[in-house]
C-alpha atoms as a PDB file:
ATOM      1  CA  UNK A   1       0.000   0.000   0.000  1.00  0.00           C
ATOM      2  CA  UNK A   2       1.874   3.532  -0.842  1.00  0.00           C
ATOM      3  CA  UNK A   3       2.198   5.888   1.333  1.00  0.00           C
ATOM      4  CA  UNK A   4       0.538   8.732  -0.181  1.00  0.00           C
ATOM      5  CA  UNK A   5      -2.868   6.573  -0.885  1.00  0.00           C
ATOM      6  CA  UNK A   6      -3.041   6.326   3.388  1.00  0.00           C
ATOM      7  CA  UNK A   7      -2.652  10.419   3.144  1.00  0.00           C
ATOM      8  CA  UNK A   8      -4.816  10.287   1.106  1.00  0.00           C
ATOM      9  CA  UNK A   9      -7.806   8.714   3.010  1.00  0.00           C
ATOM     10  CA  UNK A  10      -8.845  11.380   5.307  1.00  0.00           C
ATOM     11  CA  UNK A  11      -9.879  14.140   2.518  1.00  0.00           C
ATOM     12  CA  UNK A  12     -11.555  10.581   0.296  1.00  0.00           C
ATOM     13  CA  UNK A  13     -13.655   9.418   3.109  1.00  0.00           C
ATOM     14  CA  UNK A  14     -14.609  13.056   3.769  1.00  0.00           C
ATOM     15  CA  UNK A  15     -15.749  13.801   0.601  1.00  0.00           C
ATOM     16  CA  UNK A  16     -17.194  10.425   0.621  1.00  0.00           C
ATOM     17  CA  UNK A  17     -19.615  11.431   3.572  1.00  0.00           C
ATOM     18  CA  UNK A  18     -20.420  14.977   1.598  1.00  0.00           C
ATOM     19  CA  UNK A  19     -21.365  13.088  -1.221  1.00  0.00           C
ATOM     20  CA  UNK A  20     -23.990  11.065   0.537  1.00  0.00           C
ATOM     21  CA  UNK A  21     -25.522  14.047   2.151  1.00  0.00           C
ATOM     22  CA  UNK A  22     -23.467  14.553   5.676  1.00  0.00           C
ATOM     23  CA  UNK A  23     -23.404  17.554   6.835  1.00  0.00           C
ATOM     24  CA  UNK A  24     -19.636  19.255   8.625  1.00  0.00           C
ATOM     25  CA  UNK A  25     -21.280  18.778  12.028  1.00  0.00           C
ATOM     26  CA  UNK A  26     -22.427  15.169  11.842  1.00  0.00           C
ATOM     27  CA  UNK A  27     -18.940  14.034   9.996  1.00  0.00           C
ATOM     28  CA  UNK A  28     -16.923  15.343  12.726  1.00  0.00           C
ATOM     29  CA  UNK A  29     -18.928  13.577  15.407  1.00  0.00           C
ATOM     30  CA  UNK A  30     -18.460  10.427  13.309  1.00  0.00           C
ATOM     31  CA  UNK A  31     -14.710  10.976  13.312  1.00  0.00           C
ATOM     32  CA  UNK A  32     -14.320  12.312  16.679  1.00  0.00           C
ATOM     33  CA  UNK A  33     -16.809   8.596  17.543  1.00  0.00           C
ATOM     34  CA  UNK A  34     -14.576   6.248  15.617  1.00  0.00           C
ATOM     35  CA  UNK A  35     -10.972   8.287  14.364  1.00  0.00           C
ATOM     36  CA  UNK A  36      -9.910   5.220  12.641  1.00  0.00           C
ATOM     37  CA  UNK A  37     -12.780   6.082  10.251  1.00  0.00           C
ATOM     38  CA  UNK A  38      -9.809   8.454   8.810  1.00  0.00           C
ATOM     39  CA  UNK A  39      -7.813   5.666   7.883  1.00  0.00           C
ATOM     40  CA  UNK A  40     -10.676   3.247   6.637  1.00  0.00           C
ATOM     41  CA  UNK A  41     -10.637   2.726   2.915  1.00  0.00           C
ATOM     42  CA  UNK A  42     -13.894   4.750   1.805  1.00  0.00           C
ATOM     43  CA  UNK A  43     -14.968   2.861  -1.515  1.00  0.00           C
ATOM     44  CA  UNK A  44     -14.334  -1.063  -0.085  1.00  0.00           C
ATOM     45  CA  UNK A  45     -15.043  -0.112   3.857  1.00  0.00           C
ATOM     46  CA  UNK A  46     -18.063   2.699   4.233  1.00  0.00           C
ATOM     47  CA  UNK A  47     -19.702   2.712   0.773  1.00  0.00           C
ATOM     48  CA  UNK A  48     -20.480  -0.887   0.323  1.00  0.00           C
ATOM     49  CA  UNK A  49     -22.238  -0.297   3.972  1.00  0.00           C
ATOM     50  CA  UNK A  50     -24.086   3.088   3.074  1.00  0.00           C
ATOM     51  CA  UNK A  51     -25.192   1.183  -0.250  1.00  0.00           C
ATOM     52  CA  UNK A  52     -27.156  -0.980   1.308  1.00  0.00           C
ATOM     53  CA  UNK A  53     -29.025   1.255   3.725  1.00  0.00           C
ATOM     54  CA  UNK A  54     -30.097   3.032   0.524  1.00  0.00           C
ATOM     55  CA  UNK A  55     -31.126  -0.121  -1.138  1.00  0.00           C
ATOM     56  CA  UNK A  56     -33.619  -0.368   1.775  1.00  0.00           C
ATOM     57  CA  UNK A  57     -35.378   2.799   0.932  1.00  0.00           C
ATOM     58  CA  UNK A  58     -33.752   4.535   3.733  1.00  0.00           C
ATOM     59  CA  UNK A  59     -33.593   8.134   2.803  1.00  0.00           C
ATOM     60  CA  UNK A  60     -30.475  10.183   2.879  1.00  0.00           C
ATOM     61  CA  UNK A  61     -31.755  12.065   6.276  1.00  0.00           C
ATOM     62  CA  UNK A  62     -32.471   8.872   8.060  1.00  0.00           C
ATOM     63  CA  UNK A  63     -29.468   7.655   7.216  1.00  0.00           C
ATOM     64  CA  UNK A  64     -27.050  10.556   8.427  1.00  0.00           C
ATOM     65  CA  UNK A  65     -29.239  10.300  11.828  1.00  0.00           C
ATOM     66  CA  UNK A  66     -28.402   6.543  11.646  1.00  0.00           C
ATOM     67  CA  UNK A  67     -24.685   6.314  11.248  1.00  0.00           C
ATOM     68  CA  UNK A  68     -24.040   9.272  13.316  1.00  0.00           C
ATOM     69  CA  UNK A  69     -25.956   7.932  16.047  1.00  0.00           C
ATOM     70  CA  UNK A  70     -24.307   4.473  15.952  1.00  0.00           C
ATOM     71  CA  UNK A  71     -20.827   5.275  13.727  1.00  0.00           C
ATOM     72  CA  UNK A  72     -19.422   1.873  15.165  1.00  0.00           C
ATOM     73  CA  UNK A  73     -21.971   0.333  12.246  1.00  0.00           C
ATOM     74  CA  UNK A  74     -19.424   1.741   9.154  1.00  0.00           C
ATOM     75  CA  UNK A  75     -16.828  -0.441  10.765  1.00  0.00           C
ATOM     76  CA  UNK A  76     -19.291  -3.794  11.492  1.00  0.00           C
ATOM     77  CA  UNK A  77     -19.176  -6.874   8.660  1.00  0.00           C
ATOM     78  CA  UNK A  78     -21.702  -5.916   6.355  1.00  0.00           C
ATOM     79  CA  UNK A  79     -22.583  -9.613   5.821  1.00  0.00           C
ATOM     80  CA  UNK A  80     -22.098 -11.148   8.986  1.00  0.00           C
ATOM     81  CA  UNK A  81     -23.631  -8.343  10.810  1.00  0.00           C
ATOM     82  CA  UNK A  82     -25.881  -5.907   9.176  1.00  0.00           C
ATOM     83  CA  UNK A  83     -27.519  -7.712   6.663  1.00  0.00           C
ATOM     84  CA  UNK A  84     -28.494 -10.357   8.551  1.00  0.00           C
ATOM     85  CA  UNK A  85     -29.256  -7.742  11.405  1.00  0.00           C
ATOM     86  CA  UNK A  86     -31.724  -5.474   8.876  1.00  0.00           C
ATOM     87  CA  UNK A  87     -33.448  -8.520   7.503  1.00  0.00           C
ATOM     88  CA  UNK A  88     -33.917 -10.083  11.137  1.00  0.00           C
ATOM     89  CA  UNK A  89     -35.377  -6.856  12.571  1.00  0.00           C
ATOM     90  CA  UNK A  90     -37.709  -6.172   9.066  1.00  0.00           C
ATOM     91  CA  UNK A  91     -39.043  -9.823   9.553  1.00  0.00           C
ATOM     92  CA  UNK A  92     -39.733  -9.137  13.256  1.00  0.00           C
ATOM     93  CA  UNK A  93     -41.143  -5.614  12.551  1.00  0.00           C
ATOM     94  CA  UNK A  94     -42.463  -5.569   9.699  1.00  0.00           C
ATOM     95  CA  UNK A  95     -42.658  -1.748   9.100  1.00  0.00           C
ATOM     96  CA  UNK A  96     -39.275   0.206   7.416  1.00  0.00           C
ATOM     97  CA  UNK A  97     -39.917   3.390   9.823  1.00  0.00           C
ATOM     98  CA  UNK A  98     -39.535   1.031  13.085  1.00  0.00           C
ATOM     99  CA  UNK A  99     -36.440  -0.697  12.014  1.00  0.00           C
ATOM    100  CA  UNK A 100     -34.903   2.924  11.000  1.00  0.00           C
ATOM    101  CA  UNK A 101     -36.022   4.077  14.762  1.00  0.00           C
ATOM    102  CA  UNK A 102     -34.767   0.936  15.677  1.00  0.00           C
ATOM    103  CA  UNK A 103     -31.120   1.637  14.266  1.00  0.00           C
ATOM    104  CA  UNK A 104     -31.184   4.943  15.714  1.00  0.00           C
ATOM    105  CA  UNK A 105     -31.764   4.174  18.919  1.00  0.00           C
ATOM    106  CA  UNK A 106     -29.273   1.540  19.252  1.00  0.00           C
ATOM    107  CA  UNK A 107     -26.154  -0.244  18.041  1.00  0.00           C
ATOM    108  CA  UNK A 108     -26.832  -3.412  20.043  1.00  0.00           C
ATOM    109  CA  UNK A 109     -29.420  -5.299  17.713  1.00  0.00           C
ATOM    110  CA  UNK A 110     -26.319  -5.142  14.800  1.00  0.00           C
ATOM    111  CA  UNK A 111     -23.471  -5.148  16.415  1.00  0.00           C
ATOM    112  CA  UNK A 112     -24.154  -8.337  18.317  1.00  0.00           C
ATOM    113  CA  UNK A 113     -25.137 -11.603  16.797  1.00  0.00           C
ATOM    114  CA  UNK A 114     -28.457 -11.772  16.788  1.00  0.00           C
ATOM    115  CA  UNK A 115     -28.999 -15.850  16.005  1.00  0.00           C
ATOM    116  CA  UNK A 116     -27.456 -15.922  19.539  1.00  0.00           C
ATOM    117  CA  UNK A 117     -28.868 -13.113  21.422  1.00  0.00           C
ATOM    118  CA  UNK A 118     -31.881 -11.500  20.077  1.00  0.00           C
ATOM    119  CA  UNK A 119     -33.626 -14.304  18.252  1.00  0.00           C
ATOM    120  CA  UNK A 120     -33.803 -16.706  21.475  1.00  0.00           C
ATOM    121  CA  UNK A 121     -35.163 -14.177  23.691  1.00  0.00           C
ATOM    122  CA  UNK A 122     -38.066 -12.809  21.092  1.00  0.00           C
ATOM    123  CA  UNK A 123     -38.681 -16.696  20.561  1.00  0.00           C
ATOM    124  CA  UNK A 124     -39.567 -16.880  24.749  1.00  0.00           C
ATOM    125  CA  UNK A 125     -41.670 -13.761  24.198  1.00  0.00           C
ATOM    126  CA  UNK A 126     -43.946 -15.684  21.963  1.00  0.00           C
ATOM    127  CA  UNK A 127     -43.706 -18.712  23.818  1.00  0.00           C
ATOM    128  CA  UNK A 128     -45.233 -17.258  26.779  1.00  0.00           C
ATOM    129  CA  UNK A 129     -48.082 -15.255  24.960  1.00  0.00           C
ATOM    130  CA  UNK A 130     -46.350 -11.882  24.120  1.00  0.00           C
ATOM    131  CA  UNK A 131     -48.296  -9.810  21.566  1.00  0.00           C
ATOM    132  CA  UNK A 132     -46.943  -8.827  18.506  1.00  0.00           C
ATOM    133  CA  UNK A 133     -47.721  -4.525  20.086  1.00  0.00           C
ATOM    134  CA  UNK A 134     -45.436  -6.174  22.823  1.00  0.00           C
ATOM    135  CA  UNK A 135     -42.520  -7.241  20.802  1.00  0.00           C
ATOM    136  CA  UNK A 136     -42.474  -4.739  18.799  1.00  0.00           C
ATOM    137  CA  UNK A 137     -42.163  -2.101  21.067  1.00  0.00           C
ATOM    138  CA  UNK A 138     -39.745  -3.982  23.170  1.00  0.00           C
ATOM    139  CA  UNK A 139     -37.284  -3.984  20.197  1.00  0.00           C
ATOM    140  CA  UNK A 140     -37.656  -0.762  18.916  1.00  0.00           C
ATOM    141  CA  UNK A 141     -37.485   1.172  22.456  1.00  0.00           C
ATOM    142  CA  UNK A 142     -35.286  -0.931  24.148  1.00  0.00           C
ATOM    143  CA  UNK A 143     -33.627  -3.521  21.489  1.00  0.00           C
ATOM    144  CA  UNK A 144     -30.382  -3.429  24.407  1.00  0.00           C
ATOM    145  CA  UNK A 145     -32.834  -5.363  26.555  1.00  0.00           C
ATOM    146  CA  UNK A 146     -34.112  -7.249  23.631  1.00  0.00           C
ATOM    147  CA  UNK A 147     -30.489  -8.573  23.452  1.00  0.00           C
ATOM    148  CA  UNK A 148     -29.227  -9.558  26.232  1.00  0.00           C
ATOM    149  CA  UNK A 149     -27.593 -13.039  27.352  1.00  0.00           C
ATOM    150  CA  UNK A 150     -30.643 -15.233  27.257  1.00  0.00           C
ATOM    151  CA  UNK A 151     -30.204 -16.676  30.617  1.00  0.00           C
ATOM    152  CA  UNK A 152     -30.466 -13.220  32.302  1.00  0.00           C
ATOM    153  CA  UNK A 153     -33.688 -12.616  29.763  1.00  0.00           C
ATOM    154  CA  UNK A 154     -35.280 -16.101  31.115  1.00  0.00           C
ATOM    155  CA  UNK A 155     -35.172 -15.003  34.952  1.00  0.00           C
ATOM    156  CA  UNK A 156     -36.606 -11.703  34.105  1.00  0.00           C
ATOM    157  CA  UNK A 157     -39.582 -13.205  32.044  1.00  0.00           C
ATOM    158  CA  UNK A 158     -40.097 -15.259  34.876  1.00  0.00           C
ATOM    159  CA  UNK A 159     -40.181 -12.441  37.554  1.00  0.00           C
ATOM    160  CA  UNK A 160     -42.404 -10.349  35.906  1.00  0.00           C
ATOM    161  CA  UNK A 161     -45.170 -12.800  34.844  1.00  0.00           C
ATOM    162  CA  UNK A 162     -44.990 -13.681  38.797  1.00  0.00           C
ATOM    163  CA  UNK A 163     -45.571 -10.275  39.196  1.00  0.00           C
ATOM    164  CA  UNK A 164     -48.926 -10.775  36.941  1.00  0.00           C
ATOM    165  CA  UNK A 165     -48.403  -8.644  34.235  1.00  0.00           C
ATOM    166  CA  UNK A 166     -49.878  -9.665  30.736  1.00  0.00           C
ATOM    167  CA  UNK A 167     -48.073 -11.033  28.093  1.00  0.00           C
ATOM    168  CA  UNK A 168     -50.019  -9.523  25.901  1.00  0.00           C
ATOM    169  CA  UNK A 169     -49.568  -5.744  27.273  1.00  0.00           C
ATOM    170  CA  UNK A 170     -47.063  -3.426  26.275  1.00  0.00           C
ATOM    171  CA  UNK A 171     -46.521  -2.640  29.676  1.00  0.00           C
ATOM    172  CA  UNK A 172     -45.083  -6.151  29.990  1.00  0.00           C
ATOM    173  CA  UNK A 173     -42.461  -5.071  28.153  1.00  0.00           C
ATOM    174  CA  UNK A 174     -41.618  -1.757  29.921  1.00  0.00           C
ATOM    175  CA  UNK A 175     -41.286  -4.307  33.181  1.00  0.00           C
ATOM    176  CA  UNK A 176     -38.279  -6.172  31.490  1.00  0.00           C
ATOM    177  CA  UNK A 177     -37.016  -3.159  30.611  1.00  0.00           C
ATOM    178  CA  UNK A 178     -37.407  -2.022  34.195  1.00  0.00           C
ATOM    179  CA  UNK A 179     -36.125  -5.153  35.793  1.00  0.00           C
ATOM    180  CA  UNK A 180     -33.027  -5.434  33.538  1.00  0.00           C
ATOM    181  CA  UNK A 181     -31.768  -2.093  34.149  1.00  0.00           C
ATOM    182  CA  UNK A 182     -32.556  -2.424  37.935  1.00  0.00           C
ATOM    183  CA  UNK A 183     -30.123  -4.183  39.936  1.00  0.00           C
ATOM    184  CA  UNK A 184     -31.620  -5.931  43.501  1.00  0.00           C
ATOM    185  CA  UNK A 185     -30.148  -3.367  45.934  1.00  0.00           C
ATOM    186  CA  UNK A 186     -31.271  -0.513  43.782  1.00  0.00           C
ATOM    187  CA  UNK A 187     -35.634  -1.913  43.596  1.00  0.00           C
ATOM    188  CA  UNK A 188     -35.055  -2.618  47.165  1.00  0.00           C
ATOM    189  CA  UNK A 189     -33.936   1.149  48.131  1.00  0.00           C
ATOM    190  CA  UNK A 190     -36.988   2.401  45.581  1.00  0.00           C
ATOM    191  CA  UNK A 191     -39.283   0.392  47.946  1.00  0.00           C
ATOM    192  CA  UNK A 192     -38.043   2.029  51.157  1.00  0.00           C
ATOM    193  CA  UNK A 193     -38.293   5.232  49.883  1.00  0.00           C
ATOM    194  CA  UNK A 194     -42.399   4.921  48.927  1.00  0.00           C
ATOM    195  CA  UNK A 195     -42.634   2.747  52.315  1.00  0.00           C
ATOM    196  CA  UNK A 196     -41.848   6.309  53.516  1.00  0.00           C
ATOM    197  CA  UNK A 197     -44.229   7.890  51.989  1.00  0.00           C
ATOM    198  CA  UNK A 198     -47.165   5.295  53.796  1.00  0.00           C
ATOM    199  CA  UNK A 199     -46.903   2.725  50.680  1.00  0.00           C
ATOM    200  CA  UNK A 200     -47.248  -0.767  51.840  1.00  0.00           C
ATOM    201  CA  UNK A 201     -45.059  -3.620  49.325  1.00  0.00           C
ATOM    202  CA  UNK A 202     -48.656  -4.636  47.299  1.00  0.00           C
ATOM    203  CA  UNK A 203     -48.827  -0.701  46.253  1.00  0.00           C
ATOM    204  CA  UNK A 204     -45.848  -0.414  45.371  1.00  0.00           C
ATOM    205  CA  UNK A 205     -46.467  -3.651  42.850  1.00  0.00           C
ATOM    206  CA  UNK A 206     -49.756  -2.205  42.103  1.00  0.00           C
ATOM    207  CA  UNK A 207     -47.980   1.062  41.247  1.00  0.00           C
ATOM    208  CA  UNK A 208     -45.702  -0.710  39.148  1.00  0.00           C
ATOM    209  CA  UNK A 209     -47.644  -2.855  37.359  1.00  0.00           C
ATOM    210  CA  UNK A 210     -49.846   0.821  36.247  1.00  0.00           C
ATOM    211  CA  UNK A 211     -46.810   2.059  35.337  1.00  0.00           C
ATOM    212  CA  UNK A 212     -42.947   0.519  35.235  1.00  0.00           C
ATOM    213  CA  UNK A 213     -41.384   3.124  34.074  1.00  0.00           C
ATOM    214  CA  UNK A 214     -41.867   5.231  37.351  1.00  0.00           C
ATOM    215  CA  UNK A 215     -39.059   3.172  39.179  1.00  0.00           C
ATOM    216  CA  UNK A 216     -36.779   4.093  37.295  1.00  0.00           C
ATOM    217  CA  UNK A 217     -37.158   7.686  38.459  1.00  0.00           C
ATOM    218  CA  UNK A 218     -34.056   9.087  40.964  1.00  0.00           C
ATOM    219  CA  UNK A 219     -34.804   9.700  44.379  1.00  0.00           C
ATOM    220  CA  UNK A 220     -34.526  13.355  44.223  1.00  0.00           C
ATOM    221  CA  UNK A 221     -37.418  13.348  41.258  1.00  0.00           C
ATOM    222  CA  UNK A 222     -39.575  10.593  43.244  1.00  0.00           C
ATOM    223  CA  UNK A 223     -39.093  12.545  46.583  1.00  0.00           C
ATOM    224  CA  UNK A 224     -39.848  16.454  44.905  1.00  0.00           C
ATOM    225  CA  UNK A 225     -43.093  15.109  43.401  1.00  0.00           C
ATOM    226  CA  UNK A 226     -44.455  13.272  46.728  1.00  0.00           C
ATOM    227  CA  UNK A 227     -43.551  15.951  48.761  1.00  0.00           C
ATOM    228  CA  UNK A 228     -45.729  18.590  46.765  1.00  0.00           C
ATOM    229  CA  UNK A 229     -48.175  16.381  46.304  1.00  0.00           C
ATOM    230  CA  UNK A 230     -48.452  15.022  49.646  1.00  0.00           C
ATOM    231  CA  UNK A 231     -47.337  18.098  51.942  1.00  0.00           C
ATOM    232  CA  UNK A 232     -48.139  21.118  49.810  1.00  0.00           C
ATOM    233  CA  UNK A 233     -51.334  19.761  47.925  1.00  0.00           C
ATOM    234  CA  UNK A 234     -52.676  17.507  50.816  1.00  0.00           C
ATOM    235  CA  UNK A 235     -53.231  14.343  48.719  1.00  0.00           C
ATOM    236  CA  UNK A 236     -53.117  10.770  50.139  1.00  0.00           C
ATOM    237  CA  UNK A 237     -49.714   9.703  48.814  1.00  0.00           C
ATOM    238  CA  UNK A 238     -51.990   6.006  47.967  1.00  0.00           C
ATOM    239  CA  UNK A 239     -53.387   8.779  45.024  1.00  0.00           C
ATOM    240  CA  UNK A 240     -50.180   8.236  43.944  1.00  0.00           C
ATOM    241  CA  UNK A 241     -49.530   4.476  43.953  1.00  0.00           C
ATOM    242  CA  UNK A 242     -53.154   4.441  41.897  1.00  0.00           C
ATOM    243  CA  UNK A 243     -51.560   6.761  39.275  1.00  0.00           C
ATOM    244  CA  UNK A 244     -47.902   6.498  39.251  1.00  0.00           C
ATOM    245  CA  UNK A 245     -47.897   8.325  36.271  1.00  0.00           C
ATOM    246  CA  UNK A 246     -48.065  11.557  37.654  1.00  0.00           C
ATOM    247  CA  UNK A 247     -44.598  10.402  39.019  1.00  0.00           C
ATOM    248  CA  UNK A 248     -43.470  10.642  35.638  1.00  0.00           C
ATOM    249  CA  UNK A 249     -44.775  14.126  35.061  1.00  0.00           C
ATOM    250  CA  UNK A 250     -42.449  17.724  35.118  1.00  0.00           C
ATOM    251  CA  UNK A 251     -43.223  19.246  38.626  1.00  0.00           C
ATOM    252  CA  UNK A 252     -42.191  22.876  37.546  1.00  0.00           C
ATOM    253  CA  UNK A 253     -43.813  22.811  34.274  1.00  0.00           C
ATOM    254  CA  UNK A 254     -47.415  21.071  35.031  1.00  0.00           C
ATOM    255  CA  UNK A 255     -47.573  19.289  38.385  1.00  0.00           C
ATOM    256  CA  UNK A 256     -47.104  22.962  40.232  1.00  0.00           C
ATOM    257  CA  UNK A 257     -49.138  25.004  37.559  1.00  0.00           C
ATOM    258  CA  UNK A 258     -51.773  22.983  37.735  1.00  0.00           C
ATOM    259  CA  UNK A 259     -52.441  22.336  40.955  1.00  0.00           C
ATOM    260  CA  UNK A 260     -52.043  25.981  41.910  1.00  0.00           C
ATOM    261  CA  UNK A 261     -55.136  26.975  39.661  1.00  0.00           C
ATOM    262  CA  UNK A 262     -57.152  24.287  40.739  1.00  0.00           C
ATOM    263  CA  UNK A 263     -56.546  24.884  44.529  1.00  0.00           C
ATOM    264  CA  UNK A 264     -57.484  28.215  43.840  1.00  0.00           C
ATOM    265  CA  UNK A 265     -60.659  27.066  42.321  1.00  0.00           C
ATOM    266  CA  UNK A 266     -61.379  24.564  45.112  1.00  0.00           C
ATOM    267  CA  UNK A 267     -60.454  27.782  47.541  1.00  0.00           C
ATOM    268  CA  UNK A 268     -63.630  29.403  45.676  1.00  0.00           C
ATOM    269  CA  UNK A 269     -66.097  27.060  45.596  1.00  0.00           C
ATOM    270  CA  UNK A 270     -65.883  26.866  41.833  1.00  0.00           C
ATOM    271  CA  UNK A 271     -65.019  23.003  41.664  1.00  0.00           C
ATOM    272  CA  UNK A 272     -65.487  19.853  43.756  1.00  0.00           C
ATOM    273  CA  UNK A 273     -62.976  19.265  46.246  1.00  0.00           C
ATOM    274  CA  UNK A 274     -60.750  15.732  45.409  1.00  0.00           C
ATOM    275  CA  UNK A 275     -60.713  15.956  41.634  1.00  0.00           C
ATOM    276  CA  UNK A 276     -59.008  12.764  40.196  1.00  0.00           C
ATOM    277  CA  UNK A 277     -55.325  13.638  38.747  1.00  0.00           C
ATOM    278  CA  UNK A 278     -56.904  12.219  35.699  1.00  0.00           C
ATOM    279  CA  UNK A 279     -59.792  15.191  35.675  1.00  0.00           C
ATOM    280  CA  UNK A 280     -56.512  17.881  35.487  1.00  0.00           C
ATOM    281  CA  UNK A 281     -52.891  16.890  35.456  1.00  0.00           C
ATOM    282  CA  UNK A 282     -53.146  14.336  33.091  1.00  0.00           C
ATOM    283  CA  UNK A 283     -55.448  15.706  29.881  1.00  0.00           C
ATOM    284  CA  UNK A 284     -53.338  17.638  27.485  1.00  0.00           C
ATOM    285  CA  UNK A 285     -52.894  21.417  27.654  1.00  0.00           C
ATOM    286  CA  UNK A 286     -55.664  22.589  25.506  1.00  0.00           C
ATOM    287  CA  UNK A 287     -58.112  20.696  27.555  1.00  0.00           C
ATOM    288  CA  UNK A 288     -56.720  21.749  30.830  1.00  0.00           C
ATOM    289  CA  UNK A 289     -56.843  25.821  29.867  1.00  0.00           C
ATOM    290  CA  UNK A 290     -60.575  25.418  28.299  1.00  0.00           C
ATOM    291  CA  UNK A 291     -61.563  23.768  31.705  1.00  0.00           C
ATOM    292  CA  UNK A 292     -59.850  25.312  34.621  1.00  0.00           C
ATOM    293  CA  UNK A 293     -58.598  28.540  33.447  1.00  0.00           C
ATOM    294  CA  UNK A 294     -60.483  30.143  30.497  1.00  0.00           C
ATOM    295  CA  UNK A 295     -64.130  28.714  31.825  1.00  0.00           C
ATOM    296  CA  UNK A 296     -63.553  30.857  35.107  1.00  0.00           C
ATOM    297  CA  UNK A 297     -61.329  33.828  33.758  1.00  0.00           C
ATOM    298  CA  UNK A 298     -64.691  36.383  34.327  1.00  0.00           C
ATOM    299  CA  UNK A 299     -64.413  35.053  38.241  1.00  0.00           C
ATOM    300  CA  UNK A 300     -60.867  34.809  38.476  1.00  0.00           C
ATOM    301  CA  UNK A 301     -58.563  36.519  36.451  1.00  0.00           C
ATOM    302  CA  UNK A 302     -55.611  36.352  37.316  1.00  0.00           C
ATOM    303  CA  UNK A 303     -55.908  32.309  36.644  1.00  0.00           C
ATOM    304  CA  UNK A 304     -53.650  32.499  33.535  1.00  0.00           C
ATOM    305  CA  UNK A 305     -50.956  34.511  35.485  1.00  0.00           C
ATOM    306  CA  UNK A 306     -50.983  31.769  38.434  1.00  0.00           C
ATOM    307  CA  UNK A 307     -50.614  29.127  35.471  1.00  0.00           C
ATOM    308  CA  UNK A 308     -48.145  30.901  33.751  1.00  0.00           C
ATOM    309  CA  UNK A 309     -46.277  31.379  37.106  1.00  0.00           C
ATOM    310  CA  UNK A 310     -46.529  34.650  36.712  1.00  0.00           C
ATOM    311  CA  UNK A 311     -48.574  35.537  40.688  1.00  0.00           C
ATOM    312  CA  UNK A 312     -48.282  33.106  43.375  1.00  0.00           C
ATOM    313  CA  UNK A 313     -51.564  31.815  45.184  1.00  0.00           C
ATOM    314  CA  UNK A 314     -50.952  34.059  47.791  1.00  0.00           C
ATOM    315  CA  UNK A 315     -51.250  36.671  45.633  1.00  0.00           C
ATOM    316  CA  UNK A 316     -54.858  36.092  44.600  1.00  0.00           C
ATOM    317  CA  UNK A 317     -55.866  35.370  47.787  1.00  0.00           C
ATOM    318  CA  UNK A 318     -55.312  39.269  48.953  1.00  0.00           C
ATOM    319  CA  UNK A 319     -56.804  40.364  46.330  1.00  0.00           C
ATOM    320  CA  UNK A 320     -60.280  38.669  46.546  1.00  0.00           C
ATOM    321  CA  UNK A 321     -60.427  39.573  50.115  1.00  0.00           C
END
């Protein structure tokens, strides 16, 4: 190989990425990723693997996300790894846009074999009566978890179907998820912290069968969130355990706001007291200013500026008096 070919290589496989629509910004994050992308041979090494995303009607801006997001894939055996990889996950998923998401949001499905990882763990899925909504979402949210060693797959299966979650559920998979990124010490500290808060072990599970995902909340989010709720807003923290998703919810941006205008409209007389967190933190914003704020404006108008965060409850309480 001569010398001046290797010099070469840098301003080839640059021009190589321009070609294919990279922009300056995404090819230096590739090549700050992977530098040895510098010396890689452009037409034999990257091409052959950029040709065949196009050949799978990937367009040029899902691509660039793609690569950019996983740039170990330029440098993976196109037929050992991401052929067989694509045409696994398109089987499995069916739809192009969900194995594209798929490839964004992680290099493990292709950079691992999948006969040995992946395939064994989506064939226990089925076995035990996961859905198809199930599987799917399972690989294209979490495809890490979708690949990992098979015996450590098996016991977590197992745990959550003791739990009694259904197969059949997507939230099934969010508790794999959940249990596969959680190690024992770590679910064990969660439960102490809600067994603070008055939560006995079968609401926590209750909790957590509503929603997974809320355990995997820090302490400092789980504990800012009970304490307004509890302390400030004088709700039963069980409230909680019967929607966990409110865990899951910004405090500054709508658990505060929110709450704030309805006080003040539970203050007036102007709706029931013990509204459901389902009746106003959790229907979108357009629903929420229609009901609680716009509907009693004439009455109270400085409802919008409490919302906003613009005037503090206190505020509004002099001035009615």
């Amino acid at each position: 190989m001569c010398l001046l070919c290797v010099n070469d290589r840098p301003d080839s496989v640059f021009n190589l990425f321009k070609e294919n629509g990279f922009e300056e910004t995404q090819i230096t994050k590739l090549v700050r990723a992977v530098p040895r992308l510098l010396i890689s041979d452009p037409k034999n090494t990257i091409l052959p693997k950029i040709e065949f995303f196009r050949s799978k009607e990937i367009s040029s801006s899902d691509l660039c996300r793609i690569v950019t997001s996983s740039p170990d894939l330029l440098h993976r055996s196109l037929k050992n790894h991401l052929i067989p990889g694509y045409d696994f996950l398109k089987s499995l998923l069916v739809e192009n846009d969900k194995v594209i998401r798929t490839f964004e949001r992680s290099q493990w499905s292709f950079l691992n074999n999948v006969t040995n990882t992946m395939v064994p763990n989506i064939a226990l899925l089925r076995e035990v009566g996961a859905s198809q909504s199930t599987i799917s979402f399972l690989v294209t949210n979490s495809s890490y978890v979708a690949s990992i060693k098979s015996s450590r797959f098996v016991k977590a299966v197992q745990e959550v179907k003791e739990m009694g979650f259904d197969p059949s559920k997507i939230a099934f998979a969010k508790a794999i998820v959940v249990v596969l990124t959680s190690n024992k010490p770590m679910w064990e500290y969660k439960l102490e912290i809600f067994r603070r808060w008055g939560w006995s072990k079968e609401d926590t599970l209750f909790a957590f069968k509503r929603n997974p995902n809320f355990m995997l909340f820090s302490e400092e989010k789980i504990m800012k969130v009970m304490n307004f709720l509890v302390n400030n807003s004088g709700r039963p923290s069980t409230d909680i355990a019967k929607n966990p998703v409110v865990l899951l919810l910004s405090l500054e941006k709508r658990i505060i706001p929110r709450c704030s205008v309805v006080q003040i409209l539970i203050a007036r007389d102007l709706v029931k007291n013990g509204l459901g967190f389902s009746a106003f933190l959790l229907i979108n914003e357009k629903s929420f200013l229609e009901k609680y704020v716009i509907k009693f404006q004439d009455v109270v108008p400085q409802l919008l500026s409490v919302y906003q965060n613009k005037m503090d409850i206190l505020d509004v309480e002099i001035q009615s008096e």
